[in-house]
Protein backbone atom coordinates (compact mmCIF):
# COMPACT_ATOMS: atom_id res chain seq x y z
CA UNK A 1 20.40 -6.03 -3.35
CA UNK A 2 18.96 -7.92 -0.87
CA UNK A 3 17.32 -6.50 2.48
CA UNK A 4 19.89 -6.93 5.23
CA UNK A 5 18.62 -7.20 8.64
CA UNK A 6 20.02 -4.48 10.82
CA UNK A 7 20.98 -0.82 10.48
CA UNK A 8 22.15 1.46 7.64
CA UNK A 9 22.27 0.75 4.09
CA UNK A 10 19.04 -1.55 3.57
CA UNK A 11 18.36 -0.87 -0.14
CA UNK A 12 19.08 0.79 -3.87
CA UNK A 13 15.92 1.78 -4.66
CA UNK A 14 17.14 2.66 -7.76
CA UNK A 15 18.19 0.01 -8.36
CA UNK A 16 15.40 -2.43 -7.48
CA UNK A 17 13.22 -0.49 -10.00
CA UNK A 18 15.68 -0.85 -12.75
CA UNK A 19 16.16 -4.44 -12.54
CA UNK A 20 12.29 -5.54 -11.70
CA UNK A 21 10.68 -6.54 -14.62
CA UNK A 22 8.32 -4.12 -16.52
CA UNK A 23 5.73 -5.95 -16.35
CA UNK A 24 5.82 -6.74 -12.32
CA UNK A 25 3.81 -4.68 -10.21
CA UNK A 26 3.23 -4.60 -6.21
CA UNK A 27 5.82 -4.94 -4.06
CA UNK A 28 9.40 -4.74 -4.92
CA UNK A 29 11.02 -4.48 -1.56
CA UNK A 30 10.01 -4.37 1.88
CA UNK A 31 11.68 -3.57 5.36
CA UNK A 32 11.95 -6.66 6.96
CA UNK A 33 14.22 -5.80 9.96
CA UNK A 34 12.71 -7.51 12.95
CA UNK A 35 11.50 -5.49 15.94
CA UNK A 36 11.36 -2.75 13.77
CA UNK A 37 8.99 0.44 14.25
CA UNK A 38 8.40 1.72 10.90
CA UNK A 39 7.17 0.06 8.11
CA UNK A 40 8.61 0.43 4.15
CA UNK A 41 7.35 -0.46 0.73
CA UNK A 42 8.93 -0.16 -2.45
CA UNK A 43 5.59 -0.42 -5.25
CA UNK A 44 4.86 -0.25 -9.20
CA UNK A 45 2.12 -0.14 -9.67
CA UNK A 46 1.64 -1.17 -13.57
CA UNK A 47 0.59 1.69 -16.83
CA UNK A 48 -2.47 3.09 -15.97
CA UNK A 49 -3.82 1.02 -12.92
CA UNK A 50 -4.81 2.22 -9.37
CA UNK A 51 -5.54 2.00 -5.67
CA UNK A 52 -8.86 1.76 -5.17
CA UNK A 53 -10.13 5.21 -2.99
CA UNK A 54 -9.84 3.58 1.18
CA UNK A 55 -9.27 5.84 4.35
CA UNK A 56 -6.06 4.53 6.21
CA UNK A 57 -8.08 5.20 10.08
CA UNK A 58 -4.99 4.69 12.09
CA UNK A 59 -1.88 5.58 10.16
CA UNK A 60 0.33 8.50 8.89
CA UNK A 61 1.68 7.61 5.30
CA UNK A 62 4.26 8.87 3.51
CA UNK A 63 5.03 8.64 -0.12
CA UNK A 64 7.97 8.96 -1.97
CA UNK A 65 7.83 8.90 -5.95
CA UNK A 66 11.22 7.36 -7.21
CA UNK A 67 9.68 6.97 -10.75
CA UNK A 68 7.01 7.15 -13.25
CA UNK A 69 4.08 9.36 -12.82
CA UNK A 70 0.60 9.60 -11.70
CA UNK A 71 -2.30 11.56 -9.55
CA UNK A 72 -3.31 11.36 -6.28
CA UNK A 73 -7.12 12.15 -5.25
CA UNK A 74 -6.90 12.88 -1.53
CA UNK A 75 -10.29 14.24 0.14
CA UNK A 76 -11.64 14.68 -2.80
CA UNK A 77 -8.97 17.25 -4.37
CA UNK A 78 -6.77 15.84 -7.46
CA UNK A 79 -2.27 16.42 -7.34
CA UNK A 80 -0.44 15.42 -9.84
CA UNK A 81 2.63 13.27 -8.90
CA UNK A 82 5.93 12.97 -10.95
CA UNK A 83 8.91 11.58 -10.00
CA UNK A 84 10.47 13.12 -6.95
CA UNK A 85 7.20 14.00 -5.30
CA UNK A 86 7.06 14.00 -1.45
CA UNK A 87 3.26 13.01 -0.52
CA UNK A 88 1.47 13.02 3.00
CA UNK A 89 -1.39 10.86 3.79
CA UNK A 90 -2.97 11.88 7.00
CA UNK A 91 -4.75 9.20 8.90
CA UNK A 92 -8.22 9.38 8.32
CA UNK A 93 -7.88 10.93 5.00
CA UNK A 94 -10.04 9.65 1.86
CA UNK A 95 -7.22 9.09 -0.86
CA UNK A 96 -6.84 6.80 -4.11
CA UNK A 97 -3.46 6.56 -6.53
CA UNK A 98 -3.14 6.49 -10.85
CA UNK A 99 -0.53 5.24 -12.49
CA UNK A 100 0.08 7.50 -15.77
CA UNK A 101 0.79 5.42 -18.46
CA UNK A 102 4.57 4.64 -18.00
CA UNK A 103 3.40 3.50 -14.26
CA UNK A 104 4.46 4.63 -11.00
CA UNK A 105 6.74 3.36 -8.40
CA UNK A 106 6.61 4.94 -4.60
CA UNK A 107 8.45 4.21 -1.92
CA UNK A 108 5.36 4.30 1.20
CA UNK A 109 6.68 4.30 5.03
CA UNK A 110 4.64 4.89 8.48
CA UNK A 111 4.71 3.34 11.62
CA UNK A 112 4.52 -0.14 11.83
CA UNK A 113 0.72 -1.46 12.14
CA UNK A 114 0.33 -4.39 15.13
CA UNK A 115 -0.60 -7.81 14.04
CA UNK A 116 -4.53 -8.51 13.20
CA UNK A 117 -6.26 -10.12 15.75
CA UNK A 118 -9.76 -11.78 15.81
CA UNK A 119 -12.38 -9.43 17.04
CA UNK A 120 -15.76 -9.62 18.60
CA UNK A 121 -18.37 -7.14 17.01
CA UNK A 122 -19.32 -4.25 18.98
CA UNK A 123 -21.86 -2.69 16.98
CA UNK A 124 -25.02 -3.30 15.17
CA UNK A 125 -23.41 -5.22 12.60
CA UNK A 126 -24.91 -8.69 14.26
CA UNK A 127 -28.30 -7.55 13.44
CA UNK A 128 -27.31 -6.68 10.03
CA UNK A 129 -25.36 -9.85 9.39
CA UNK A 130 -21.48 -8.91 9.76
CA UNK A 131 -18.78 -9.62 7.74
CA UNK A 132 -18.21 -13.32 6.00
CA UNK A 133 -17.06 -15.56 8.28
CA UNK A 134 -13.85 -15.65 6.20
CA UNK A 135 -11.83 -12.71 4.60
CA UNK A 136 -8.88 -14.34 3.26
CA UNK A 137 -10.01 -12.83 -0.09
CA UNK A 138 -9.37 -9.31 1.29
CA UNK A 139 -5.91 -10.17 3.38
CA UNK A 140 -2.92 -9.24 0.90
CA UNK A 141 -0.51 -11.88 -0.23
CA UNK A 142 2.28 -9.65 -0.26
CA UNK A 143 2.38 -7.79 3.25
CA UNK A 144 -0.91 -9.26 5.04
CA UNK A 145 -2.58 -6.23 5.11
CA UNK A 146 -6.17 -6.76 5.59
CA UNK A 147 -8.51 -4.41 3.56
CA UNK A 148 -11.13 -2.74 5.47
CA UNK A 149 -13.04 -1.73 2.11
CA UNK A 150 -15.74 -4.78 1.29
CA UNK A 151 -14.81 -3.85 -2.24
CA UNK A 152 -11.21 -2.87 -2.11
CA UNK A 153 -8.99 -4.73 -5.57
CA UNK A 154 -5.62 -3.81 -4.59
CA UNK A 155 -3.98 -3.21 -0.81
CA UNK A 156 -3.47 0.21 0.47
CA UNK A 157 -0.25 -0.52 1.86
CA UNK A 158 1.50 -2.52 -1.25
CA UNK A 159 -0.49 -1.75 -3.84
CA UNK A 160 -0.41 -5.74 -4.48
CA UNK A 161 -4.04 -6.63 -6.01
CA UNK A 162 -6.34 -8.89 -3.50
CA UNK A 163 -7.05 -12.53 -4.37
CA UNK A 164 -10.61 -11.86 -4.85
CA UNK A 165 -9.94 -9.08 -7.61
CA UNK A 166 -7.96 -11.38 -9.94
């Protein structure tokens, strides 16, 4: 089913995870309504891969398990996750995602992030050099998301791996 544009019925979640192929991981469906508050994200991730450990600084996350299985290491402290499993991620929290060996695929919603903009240091990180001049290798091809993790493979939001961890 295609994502329609307005209210109600935007998705079969089901569905979409039945008919991806097995093999296809990241994102299988994304809100795309325009003007829009929220942000959604239906993900696989693939048999036994993960989301690197990141703190989300700004956002509440929510995460929905519609299949598969997995664990969750949030602060520190390991959950298990099967299917069904309603997860919060507090902002600021230090979390990363397994996929068990059948994978995992989680439906991930909280408020919709503003556009990136170019920013001018305000720290010390002049003296210490700063970040590359370009970071397309850390902005995700699937939802834009730009990693704040020097190291990060995959996105936080999508789950989509980054073009630099190919």
């Amino acid at each position: 089913m295609a994502s329609l544009s307005g209210p109600g019925v935007l998705a079969r979640l089901a569905e979409l995870s039945r008919d991806a192929s097995q093999d296809q991981g990241g994102a299988l469906w994304r809100l795309a309504a325009g003007g829009r508050q929220l942000d959604a994200n239906l993900v696989r991730l693939l048999p036994d891969t993960h989301v690197a450990e990141h703190v989300e600084p700004a956002l509440d996350v929510m995460l929905y398990v519609t299949a598969g299985s997995g664990q969750l290491r949030i602060d520190g402290m390991r959950q298990d996750l099967t299917e069904g499993s309603v997860v919060w991620l507090p902002r600021g929290s230090r979390r990363a995602l397994h996929a068990g060996p059948e994978g995992l695929i989680q439906l991930s919603v909280h408020r919709r992030r503003p556009g990136l903009a170019i920013q001018t240091p305000t720290t010390g990180a002049e003296e210490e050099g700063g970040e590359r001049a370009c970071l397309l290798d850390r902005v995700c091809r699937e939802c834009g998301r730009l990693a704040s993790e020097s190291d990060a493979r995959y996105c936080s939001r999508c789950g989509e791996r980054l073009p630099d961890a190919a």
